[in-house]
Protein backbone atom coordinates (compact mmCIF):
# COMPACT_ATOMS: atom_id res chain seq x y z
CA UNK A 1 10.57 32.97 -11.50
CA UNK A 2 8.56 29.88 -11.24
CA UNK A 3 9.47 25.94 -10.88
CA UNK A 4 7.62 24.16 -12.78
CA UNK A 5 7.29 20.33 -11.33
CA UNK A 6 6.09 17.02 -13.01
CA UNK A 7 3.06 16.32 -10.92
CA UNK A 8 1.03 13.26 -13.27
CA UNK A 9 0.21 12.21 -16.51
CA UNK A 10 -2.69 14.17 -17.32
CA UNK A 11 -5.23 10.57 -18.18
CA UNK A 12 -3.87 10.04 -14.19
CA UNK A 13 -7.08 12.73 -13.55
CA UNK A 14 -10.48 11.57 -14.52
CA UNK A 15 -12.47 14.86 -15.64
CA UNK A 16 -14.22 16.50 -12.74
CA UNK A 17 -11.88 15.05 -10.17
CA UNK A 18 -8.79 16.14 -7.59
CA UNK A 19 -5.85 14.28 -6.67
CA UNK A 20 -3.17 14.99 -4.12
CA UNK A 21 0.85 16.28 -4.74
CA UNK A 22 2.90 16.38 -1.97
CA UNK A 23 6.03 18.50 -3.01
CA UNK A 24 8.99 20.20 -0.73
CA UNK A 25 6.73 20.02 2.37
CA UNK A 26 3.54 21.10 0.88
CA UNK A 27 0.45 19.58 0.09
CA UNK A 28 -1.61 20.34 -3.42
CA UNK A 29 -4.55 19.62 -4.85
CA UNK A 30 -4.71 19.09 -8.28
CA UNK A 31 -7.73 19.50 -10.46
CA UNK A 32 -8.80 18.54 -13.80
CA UNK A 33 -11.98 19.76 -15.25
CA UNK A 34 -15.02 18.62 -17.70
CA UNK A 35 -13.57 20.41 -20.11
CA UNK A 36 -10.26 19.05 -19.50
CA UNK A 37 -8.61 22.31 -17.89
CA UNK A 38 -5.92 21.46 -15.16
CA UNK A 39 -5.58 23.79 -12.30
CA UNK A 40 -4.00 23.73 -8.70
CA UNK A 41 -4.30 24.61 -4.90
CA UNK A 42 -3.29 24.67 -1.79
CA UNK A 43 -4.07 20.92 -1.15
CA UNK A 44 -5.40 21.68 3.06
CA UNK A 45 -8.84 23.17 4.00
CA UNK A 46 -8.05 27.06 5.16
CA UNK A 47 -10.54 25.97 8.03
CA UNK A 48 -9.11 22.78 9.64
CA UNK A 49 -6.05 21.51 7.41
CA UNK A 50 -7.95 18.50 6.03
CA UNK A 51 -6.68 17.13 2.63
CA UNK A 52 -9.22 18.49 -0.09
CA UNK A 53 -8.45 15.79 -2.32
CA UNK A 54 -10.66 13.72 0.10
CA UNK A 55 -13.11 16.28 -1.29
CA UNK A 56 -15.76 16.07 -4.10
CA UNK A 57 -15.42 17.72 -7.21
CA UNK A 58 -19.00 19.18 -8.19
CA UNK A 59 -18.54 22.00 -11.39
CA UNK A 60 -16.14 24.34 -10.51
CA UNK A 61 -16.31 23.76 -6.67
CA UNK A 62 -14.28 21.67 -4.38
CA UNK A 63 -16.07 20.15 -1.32
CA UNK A 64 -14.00 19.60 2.11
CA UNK A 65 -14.35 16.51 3.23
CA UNK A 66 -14.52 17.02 7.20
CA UNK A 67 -17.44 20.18 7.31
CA UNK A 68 -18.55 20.36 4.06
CA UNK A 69 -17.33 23.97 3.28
CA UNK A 70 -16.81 24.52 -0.47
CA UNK A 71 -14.32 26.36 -2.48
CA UNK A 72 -13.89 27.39 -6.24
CA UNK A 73 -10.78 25.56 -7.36
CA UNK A 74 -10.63 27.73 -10.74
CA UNK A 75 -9.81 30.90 -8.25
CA UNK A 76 -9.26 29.79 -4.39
CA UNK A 77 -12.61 31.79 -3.21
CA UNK A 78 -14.78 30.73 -0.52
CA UNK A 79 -18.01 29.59 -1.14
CA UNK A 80 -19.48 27.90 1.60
CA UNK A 81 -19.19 28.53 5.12
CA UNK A 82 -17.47 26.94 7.70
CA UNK A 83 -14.16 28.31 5.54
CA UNK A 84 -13.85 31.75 5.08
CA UNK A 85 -10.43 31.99 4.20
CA UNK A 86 -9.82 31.69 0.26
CA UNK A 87 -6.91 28.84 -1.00
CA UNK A 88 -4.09 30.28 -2.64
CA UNK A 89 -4.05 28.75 -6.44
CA UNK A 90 -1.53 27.84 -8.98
CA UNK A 91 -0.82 28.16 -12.48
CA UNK A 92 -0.99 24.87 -13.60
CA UNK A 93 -0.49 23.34 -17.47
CA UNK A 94 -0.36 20.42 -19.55
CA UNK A 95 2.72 19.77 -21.72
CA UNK A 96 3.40 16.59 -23.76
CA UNK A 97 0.64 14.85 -22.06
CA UNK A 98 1.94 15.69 -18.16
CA UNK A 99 0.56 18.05 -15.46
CA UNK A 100 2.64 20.89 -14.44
CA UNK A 101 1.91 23.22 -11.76
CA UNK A 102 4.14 26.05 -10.90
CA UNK A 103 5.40 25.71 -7.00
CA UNK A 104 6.01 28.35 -5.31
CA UNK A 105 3.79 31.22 -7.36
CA UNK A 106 0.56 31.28 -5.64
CA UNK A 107 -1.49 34.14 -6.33
């Protein structure tokens, strides 16, 4: 059973961009993209814990911040190296005009 928590309005996300949502101790990046799809991660780097939405949003690909290591934010998988470790990903949805994400049902 997932929780779904209030994280923004979804206008609070320009297209192509990340923010951050700190909830019950953990950090998540939240993504919205060109074509308007919302979708969340872990919000740390696997490779040194550095908030990724620091990061750039390029496509489908979130950009660390500290070494440059990239990861697909649609489905957690590594891209570039130094990270090799994919981010765990939640569902994430839009419902009267707010972001959801579901906490606590990574896949």
């Amino acid at each position: 059973m997932s929780d779904w928590v209030a994280v923004c309005a979804e206008d609070d996300i320009d297209p192509e961009d990340v923010i951050r949502f700190d909830h019950a101790g953990q950090t998540y990046a939240v993504y919205r993209s060109a074509a308007g799809e919302v979708f969340a991660t872990d919000g740390l780097c696997t490779h040194e814990k550095v908030h990724l939405a620091d990061g750039l949003v390029i496509d489908d690909t979130i950009e660390c911040p500290k070494h440059n290591g990239r990861f697909n934010y649609k489905t957690g998988a590594p891209l570039r190296s130094p990270v090799c470790v994919a981010l765990a990903t939640y569902p994430a949805r839009v419902v009267n005009g707010q972001i959801e994400i579901a906490v606590g049902e990574a896949r």
